[in-house]
Protein backbone atom coordinates (compact mmCIF):
# COMPACT_ATOMS: atom_id res chain seq x y z
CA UNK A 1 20.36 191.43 86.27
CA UNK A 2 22.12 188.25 87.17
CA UNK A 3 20.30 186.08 84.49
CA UNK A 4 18.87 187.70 81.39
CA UNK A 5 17.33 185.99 78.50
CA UNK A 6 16.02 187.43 75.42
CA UNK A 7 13.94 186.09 72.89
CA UNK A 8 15.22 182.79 72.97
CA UNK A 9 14.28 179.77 70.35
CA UNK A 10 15.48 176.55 70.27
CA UNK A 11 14.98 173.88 67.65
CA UNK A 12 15.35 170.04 67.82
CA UNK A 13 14.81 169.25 64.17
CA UNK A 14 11.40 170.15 63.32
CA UNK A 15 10.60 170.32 67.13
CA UNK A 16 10.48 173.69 68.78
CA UNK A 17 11.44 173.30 72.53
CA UNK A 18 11.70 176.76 73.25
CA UNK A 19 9.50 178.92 71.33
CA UNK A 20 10.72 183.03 71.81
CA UNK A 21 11.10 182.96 75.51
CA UNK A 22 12.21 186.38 77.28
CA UNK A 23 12.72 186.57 81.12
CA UNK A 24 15.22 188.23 83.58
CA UNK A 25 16.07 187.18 87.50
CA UNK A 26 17.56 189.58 89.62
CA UNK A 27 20.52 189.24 91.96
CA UNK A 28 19.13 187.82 95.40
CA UNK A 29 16.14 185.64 94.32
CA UNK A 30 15.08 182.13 94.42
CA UNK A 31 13.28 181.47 91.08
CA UNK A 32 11.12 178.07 90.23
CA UNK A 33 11.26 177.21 86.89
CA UNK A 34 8.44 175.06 86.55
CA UNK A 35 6.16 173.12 83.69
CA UNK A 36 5.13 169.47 82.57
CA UNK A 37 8.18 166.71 81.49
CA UNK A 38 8.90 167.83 77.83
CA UNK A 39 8.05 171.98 78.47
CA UNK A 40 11.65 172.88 77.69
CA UNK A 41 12.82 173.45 81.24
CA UNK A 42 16.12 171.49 80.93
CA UNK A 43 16.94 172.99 77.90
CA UNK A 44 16.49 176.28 78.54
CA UNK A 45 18.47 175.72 81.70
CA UNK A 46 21.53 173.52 79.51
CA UNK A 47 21.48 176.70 77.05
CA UNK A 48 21.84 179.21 80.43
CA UNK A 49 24.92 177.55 81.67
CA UNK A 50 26.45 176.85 77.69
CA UNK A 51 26.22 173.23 77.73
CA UNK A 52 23.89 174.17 74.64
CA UNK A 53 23.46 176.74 72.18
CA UNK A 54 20.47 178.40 71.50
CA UNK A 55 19.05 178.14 67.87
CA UNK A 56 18.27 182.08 68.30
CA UNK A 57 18.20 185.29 71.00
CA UNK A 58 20.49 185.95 73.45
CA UNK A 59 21.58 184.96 77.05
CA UNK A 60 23.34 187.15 79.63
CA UNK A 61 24.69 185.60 83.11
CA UNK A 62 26.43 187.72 85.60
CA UNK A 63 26.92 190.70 83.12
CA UNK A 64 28.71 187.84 80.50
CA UNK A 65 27.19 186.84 76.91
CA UNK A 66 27.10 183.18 77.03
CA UNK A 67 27.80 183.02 73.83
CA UNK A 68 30.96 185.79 73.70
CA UNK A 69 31.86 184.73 77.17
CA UNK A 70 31.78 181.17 77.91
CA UNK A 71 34.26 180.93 80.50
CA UNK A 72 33.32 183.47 82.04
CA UNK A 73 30.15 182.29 82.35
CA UNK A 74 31.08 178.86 83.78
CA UNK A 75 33.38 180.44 86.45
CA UNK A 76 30.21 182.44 87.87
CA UNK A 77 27.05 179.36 87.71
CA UNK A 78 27.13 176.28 89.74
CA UNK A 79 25.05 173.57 87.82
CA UNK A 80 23.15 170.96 89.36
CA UNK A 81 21.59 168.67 85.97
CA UNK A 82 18.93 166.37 86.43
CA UNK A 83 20.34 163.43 85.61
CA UNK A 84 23.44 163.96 88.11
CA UNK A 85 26.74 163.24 86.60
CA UNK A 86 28.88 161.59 89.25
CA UNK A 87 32.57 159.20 89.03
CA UNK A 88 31.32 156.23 91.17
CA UNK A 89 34.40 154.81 91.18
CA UNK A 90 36.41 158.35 93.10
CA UNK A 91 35.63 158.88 96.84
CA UNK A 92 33.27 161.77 97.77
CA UNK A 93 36.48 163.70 99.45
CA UNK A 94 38.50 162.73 96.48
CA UNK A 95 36.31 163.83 93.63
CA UNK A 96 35.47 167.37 95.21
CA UNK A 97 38.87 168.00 95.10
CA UNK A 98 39.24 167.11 91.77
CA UNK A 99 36.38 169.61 90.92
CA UNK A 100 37.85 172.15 92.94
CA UNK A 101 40.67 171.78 91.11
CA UNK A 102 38.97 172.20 87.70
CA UNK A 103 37.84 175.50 89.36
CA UNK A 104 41.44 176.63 90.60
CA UNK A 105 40.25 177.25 93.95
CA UNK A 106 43.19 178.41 95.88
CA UNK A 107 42.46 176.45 99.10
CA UNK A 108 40.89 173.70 97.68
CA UNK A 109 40.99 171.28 100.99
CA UNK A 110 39.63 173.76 103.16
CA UNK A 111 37.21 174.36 100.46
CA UNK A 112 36.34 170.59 99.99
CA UNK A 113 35.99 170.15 103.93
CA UNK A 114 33.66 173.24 104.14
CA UNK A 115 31.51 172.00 101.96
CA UNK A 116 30.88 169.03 102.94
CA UNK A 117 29.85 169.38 106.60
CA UNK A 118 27.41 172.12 104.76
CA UNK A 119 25.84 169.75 102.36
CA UNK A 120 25.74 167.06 105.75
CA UNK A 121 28.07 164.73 103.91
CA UNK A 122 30.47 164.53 106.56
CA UNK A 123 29.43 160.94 107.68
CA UNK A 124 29.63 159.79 103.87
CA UNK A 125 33.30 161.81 102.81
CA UNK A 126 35.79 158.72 103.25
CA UNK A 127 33.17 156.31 101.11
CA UNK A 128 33.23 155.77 97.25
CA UNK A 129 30.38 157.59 95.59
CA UNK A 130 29.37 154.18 93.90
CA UNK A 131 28.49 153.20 97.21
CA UNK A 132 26.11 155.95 98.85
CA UNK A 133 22.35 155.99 98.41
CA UNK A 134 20.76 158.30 95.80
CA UNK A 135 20.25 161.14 97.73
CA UNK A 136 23.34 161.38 99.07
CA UNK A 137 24.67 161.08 95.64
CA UNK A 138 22.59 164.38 95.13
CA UNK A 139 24.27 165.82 98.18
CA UNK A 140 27.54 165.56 96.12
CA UNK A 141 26.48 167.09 93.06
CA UNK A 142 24.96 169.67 95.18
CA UNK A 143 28.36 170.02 96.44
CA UNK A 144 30.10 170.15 93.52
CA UNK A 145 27.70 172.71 91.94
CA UNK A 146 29.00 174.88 94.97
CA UNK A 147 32.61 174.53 95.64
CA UNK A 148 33.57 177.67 93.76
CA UNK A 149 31.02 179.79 95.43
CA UNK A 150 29.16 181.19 92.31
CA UNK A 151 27.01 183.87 91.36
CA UNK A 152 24.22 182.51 89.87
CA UNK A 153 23.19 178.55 90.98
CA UNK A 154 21.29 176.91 88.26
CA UNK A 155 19.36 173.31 90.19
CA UNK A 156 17.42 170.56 87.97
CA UNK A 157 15.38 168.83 89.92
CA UNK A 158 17.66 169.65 93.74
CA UNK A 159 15.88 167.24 96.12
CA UNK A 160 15.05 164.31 93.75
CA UNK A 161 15.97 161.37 95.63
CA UNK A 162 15.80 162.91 99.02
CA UNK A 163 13.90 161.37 102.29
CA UNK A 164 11.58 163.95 104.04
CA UNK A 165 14.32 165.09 106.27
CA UNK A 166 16.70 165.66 103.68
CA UNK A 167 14.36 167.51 101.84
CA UNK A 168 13.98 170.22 104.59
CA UNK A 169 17.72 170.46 104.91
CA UNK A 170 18.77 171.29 101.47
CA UNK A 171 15.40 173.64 100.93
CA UNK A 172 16.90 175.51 104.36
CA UNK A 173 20.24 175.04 102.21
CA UNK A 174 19.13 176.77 99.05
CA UNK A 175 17.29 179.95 101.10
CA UNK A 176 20.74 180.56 102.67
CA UNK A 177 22.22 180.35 99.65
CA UNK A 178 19.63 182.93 98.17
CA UNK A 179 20.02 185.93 100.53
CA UNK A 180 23.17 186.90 98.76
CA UNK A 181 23.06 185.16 94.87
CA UNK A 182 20.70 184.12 92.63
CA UNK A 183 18.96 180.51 92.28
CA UNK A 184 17.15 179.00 89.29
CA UNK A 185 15.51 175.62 90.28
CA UNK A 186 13.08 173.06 88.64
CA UNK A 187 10.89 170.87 90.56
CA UNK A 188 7.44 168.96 90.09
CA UNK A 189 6.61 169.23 94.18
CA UNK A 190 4.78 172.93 94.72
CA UNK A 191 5.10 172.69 98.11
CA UNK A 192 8.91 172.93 97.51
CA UNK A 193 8.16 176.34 95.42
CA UNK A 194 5.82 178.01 97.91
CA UNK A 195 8.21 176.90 100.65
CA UNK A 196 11.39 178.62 99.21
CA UNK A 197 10.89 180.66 95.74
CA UNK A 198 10.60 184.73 95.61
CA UNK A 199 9.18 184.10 92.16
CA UNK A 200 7.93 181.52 89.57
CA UNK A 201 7.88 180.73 85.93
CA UNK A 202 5.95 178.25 84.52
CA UNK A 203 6.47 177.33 80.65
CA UNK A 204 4.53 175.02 78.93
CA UNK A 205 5.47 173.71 75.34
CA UNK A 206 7.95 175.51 74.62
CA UNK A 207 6.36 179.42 75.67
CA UNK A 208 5.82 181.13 79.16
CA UNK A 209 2.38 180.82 80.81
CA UNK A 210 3.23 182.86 84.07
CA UNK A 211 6.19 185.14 85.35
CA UNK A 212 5.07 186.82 88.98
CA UNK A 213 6.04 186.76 92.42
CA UNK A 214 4.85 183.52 94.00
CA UNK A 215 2.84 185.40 96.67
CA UNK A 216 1.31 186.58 93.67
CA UNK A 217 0.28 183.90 91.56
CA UNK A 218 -2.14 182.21 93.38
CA UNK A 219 -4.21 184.89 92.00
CA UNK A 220 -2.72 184.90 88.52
CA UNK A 221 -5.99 183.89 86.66
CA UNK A 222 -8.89 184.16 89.02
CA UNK A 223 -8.98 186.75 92.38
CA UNK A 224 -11.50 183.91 93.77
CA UNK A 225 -12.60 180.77 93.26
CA UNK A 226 -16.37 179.62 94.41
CA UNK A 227 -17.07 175.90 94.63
CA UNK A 228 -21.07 175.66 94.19
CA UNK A 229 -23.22 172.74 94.31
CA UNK A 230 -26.99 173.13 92.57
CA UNK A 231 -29.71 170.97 93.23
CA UNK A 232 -30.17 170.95 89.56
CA UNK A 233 -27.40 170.07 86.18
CA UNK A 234 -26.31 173.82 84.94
CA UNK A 235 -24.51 174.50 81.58
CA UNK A 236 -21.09 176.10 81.42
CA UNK A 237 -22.33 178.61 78.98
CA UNK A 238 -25.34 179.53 81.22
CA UNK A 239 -22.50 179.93 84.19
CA UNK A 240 -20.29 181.91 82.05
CA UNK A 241 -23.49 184.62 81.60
CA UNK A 242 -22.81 185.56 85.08
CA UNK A 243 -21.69 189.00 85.51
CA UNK A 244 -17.73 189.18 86.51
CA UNK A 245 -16.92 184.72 86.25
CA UNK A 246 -13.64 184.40 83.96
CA UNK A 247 -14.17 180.56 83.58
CA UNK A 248 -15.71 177.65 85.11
CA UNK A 249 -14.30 174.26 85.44
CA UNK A 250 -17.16 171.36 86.08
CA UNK A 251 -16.36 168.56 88.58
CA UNK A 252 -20.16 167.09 87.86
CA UNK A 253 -23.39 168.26 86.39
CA UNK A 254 -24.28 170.05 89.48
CA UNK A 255 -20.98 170.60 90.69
CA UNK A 256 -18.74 173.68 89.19
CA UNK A 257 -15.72 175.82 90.03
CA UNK A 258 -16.22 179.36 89.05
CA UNK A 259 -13.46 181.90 89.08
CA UNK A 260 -14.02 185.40 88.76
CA UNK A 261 -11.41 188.14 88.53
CA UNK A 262 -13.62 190.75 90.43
CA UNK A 263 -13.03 192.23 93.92
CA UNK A 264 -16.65 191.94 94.49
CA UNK A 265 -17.75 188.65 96.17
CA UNK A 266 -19.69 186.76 93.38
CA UNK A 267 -21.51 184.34 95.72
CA UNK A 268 -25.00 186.69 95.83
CA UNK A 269 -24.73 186.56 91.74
CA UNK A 270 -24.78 183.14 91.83
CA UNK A 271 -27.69 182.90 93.94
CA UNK A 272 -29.53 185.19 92.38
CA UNK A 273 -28.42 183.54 88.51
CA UNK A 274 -30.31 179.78 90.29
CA UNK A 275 -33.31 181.71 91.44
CA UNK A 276 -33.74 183.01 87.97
CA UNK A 277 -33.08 179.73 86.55
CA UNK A 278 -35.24 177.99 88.59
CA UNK A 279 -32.89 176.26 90.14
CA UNK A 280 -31.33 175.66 94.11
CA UNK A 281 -27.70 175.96 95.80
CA UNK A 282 -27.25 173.72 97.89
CA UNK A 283 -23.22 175.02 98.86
CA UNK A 284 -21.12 177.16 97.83
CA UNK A 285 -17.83 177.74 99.21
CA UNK A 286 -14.91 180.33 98.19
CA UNK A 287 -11.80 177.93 97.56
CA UNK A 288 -8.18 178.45 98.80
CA UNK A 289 -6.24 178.77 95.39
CA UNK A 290 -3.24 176.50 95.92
CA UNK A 291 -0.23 176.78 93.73
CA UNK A 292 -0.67 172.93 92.39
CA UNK A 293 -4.45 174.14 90.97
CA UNK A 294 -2.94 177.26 89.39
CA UNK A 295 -0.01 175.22 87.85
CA UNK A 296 -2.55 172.49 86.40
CA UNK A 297 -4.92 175.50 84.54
CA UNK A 298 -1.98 176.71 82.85
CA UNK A 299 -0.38 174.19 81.66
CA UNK A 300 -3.62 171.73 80.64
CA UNK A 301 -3.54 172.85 77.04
């Protein structure tokens, strides 16, 4: 495994922001991280690269303890933060050298010139970093988190800042980079996740929700969703009686979303549960499960 994590805690005071949270991420994938501001995705990805120690459990990256093995650690992740750290006053040229020098690269300029027609900041390399627009700033610390060529590539946030084009060049950027390392990104846009991400994790206060495939997880609580309209108000707990619905979720007194985890198409149930209740459809509709509605369920508590 390129990125195990075991039973991991971490306390802020009083404040749990990781609560006992256990997951692994093989060599080769692109990984989401996802959950609302405050779930503990920052931290938990601060304690994977050692800016932070955990309160409790253990972390393994590229077959190092972080803990036992700092350095070793650091040598094999690339680490994009949110909030990117950048010398406004050093040139873009002039400040990836000095990071490939922190990394003892042995051809640093060739290095430094490399990576900067890959991260498309060729037009941008002789100007002060002070100077460029946000998400070229990001385009550095991209850079930066690259130079050495790591292992593992750990990315807060990667495209905040970036236009629509940009976006689509660094998401093409980061599936390259995947076919031969592993990635571990945060980001609040789902398209960006369905778009480039093997698998996803969602945590939410502190725990994880979900930990499957992303081709998977559309179906993570429900196999189908059924959008029904009656001609009558229904109660959720008269909804709930019929025979394979998980959960319902009402948009309006006659309007529900019912989600069932059967194989069996539940739309004939729910006609037959309104005739029996006296009561009309007017539509029904199954409902393409988007990654944004799944993300929402789990993380609404």
């Amino acid at each position: 495994m390129s990125i195990q994590v075991d039973q991991v805690t971490k306390l802020y005071g009083e404040q749990r922001a990781l609560d006992d949270v256990s997951f692994s991420i093989e060599r080769g994938n692109i990984v989401g991280f996802l959950g609302p501001n405050g779930a503990g995705k920052s931290t938990m990805m601060k304690i994977i690269t050692g800016y932070i120690p955990a309160t409790s459990g253990a972390v393994n990256v590229a077959g190092f303890d972080v803990n036992a093995d700092l350095m070793q650690v650091k040598q094999r992740v690339g680490y994009l933060p949110e909030h990117n750290p950048l010398y406004p006053e050093m040139y873009v040229k002039e400040y990836l050298a000095f990071v490939a020098g922190i990394h003892g690269l042995k051809h640093p300029s060739k290095q430094v010139d490399e990576m900067i027609e890959r991260v498309g900041l060729t037009i941008e390399r002789k100007k002060k970093i002070g100077a460029l627009s946000k998400g070229y700033r990001q385009r550095v610390g991209l850079a930066q988190a690259m130079i050495h060529d790591p292992e593992v590539l750990i990315l807060d946030e990667p495209t905040t800042g970036l236009d629509p084009n940009q976006i689509i060049e660094i998401r093409n950027l980061i599936k390259e980079i995947g076919n031969d390392r592993t990635v571990m990104l945060s980001t609040h846009i789902m398209q960006e996740v369905e778009a480039i991400c093997d698998r996803v994790i969602i945590v939410n206060r502190g725990k994880i929700v979900a930990n499957d495939e992303a081709k998977n997880l559309t179906n993570y609580q429900n196999k189908q969703v059924v959008r029904v309209e009656f001609s009558k108000a229904v109660a959720s707990n008269a909804l709930k009686s019929i025979s394979g619905v998980k959960d319902v979720n009402r948009v309006s007194d006659t309007v529900w979303l019912i989600g069932s985890d059967s194989d069996d198409d539940i739309r004939q149930r729910i006609f037959d549960f309104a005739v029996q209740a006296g009561n009309s459809v007017l539509t029904v509709q199954k409902e393409e499960q988007r990654l944004e509605d799944i993300f929402k369920r789990l993380t609404a508590s």
